[in-house]
C-alpha atoms as a PDB file:
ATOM      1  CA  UNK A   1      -5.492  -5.313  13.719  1.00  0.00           C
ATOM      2  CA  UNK A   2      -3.834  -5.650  10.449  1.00  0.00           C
ATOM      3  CA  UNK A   3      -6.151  -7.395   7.438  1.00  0.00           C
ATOM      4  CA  UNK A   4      -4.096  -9.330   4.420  1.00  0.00           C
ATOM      5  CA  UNK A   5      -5.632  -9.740   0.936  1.00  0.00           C
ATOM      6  CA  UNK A   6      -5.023 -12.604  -1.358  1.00  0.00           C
ATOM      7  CA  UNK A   7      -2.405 -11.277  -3.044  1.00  0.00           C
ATOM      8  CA  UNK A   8      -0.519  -9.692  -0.084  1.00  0.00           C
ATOM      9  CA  UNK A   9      -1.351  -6.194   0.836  1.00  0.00           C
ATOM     10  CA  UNK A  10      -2.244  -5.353   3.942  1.00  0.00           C
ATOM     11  CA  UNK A  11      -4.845  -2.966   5.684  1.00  0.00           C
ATOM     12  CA  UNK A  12      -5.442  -1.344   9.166  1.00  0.00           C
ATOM     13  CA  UNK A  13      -8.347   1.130  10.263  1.00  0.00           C
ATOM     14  CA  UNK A  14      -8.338   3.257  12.061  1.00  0.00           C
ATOM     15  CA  UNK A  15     -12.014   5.573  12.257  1.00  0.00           C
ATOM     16  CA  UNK A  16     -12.621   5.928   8.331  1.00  0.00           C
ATOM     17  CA  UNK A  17      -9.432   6.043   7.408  1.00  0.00           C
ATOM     18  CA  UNK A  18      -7.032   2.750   6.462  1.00  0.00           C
ATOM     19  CA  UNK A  19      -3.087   2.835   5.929  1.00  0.00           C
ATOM     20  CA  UNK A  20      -2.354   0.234   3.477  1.00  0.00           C
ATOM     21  CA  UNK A  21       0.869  -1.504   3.149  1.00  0.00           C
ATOM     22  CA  UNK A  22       2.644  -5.080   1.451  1.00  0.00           C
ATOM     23  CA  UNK A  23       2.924  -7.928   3.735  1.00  0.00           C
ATOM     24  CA  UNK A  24       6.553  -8.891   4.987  1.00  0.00           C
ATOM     25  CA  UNK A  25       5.740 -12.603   2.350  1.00  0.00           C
ATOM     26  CA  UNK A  26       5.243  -9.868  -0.917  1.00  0.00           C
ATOM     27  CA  UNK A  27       8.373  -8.319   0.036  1.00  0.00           C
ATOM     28  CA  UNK A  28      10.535 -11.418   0.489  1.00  0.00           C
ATOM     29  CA  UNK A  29       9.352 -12.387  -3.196  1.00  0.00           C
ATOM     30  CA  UNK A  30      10.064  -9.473  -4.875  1.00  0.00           C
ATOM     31  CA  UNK A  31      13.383  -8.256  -3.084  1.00  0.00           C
ATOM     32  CA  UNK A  32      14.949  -5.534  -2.652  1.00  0.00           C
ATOM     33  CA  UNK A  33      12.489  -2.645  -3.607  1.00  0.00           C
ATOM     34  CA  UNK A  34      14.642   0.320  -5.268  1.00  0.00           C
ATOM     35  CA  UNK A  35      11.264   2.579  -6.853  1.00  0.00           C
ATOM     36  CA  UNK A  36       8.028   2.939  -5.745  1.00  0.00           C
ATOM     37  CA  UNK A  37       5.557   4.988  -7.629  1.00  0.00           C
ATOM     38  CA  UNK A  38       1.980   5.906  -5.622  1.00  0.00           C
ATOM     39  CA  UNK A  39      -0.720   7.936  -6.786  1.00  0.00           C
ATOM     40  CA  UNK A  40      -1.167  11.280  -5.402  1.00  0.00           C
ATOM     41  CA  UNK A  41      -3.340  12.927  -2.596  1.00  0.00           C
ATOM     42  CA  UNK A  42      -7.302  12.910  -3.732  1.00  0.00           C
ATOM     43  CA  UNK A  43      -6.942   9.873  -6.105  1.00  0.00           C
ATOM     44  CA  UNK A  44     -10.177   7.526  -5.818  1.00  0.00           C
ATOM     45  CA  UNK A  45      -9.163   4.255  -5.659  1.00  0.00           C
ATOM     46  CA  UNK A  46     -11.584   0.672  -6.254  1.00  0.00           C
ATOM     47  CA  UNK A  47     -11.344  -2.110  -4.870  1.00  0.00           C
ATOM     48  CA  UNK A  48      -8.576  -4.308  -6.561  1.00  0.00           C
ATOM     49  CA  UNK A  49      -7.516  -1.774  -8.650  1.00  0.00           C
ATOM     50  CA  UNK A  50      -4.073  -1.324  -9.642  1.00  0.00           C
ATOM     51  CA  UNK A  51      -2.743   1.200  -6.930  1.00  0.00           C
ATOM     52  CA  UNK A  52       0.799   1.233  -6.366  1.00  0.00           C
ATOM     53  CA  UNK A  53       4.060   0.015  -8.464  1.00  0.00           C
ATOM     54  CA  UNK A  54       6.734  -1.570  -6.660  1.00  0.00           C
ATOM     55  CA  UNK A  55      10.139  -1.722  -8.402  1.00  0.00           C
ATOM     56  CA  UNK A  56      12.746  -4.090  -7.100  1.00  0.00           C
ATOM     57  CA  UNK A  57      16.039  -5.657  -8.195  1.00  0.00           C
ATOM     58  CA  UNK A  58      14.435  -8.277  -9.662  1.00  0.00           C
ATOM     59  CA  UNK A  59      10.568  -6.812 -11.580  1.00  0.00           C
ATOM     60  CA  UNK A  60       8.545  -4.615 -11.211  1.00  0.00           C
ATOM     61  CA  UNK A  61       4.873  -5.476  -9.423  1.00  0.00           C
ATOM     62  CA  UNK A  62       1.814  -3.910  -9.193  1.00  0.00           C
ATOM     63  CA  UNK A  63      -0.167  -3.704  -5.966  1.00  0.00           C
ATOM     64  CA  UNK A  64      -4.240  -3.397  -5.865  1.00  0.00           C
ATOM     65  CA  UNK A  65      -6.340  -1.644  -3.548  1.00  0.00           C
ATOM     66  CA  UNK A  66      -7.607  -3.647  -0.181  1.00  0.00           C
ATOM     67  CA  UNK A  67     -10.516  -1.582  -0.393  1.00  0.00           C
ATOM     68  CA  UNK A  68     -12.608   1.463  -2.009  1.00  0.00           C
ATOM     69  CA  UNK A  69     -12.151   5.324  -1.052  1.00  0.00           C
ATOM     70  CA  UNK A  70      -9.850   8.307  -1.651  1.00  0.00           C
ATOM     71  CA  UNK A  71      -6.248   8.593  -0.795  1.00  0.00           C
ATOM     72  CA  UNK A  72      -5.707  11.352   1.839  1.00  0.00           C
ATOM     73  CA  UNK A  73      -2.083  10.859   2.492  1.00  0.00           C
ATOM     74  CA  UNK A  74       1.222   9.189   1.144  1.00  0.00           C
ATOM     75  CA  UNK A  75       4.033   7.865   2.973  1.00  0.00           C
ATOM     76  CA  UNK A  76       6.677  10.174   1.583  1.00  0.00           C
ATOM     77  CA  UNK A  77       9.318   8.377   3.403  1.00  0.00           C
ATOM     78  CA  UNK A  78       9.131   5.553   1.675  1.00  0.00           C
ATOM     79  CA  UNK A  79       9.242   7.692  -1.483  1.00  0.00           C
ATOM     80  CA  UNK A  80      12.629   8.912  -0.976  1.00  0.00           C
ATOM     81  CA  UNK A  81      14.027   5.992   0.967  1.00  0.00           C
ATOM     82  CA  UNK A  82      12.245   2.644  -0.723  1.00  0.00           C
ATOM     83  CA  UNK A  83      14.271   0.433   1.823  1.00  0.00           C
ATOM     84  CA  UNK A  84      12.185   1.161   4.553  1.00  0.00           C
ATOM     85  CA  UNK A  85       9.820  -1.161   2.707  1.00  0.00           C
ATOM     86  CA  UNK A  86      12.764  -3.904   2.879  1.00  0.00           C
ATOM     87  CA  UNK A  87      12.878  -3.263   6.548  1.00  0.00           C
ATOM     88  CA  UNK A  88       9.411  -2.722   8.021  1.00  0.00           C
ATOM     89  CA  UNK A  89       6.876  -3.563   5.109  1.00  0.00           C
ATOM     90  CA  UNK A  90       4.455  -3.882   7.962  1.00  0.00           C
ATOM     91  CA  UNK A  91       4.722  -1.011   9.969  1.00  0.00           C
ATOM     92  CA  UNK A  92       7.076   2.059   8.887  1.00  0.00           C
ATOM     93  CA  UNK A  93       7.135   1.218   5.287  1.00  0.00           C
ATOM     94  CA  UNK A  94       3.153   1.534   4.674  1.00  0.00           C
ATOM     95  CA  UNK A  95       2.440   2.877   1.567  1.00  0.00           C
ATOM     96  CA  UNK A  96      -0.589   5.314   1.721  1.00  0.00           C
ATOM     97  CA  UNK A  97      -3.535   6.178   3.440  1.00  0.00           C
ATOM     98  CA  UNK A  98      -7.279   6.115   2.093  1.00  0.00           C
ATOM     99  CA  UNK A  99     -10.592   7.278   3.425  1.00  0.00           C
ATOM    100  CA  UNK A 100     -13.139   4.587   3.181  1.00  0.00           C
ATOM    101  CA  UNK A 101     -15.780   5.384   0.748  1.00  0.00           C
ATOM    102  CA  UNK A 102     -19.515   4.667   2.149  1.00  0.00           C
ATOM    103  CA  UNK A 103     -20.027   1.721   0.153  1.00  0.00           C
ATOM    104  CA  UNK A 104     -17.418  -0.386   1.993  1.00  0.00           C
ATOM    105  CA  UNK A 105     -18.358   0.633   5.313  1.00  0.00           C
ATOM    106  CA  UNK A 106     -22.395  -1.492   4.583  1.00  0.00           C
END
């Protein structure tokens, strides 16, 4: 079951480990995404911390960690193709995967 934050990304997880994504509303209101820029594999990620930046026809917009822990894997689809985020925001055009630090699981 998918979570959504207050300012529109979503979270699913799965064991320890949660794919994050943008809801289908972010993606309406920004358009057509043409760049998206996510940190590498091992990056330790806060809580609403600035995580990903999504580039679109009209601005650019950053998007914060749903929760604490480390990323363990990128959706590198999205990285060449950043339509699939115009498409399926909620399903094939997730953004990253993080391992849920300790803290967040009390």
């Amino acid at each position: 079951m998918k979570t959504f934050t207050e300012t529109e990304e979503w979270f699913e997880i799965e064991g320890n480990i949660a794919t994050v994504g943008v809801s289908q509303t972010l993606q309406k209101e920004i358009g057509e995404v043409v760049y998206i820029q996510i940190p590498p594999v091992g990056t330790d990620l806060i809580k609403d911390q600035e995580a990903v930046i999504l580039e679109s026809t009209k601005a650019a917009l950053d998007t914060y960690a749903p929760i604490s822990g480390r990323i363990v894997a990128i959706n590198k689809k999205v990285l060449e193709d950043p339509s699939i985020v115009n498409k399926d925001p909620e399903k094939e055009g997730w953004l990253y995967k993080i391992e849920i630090c300790d803290e967040e699981k009390s």
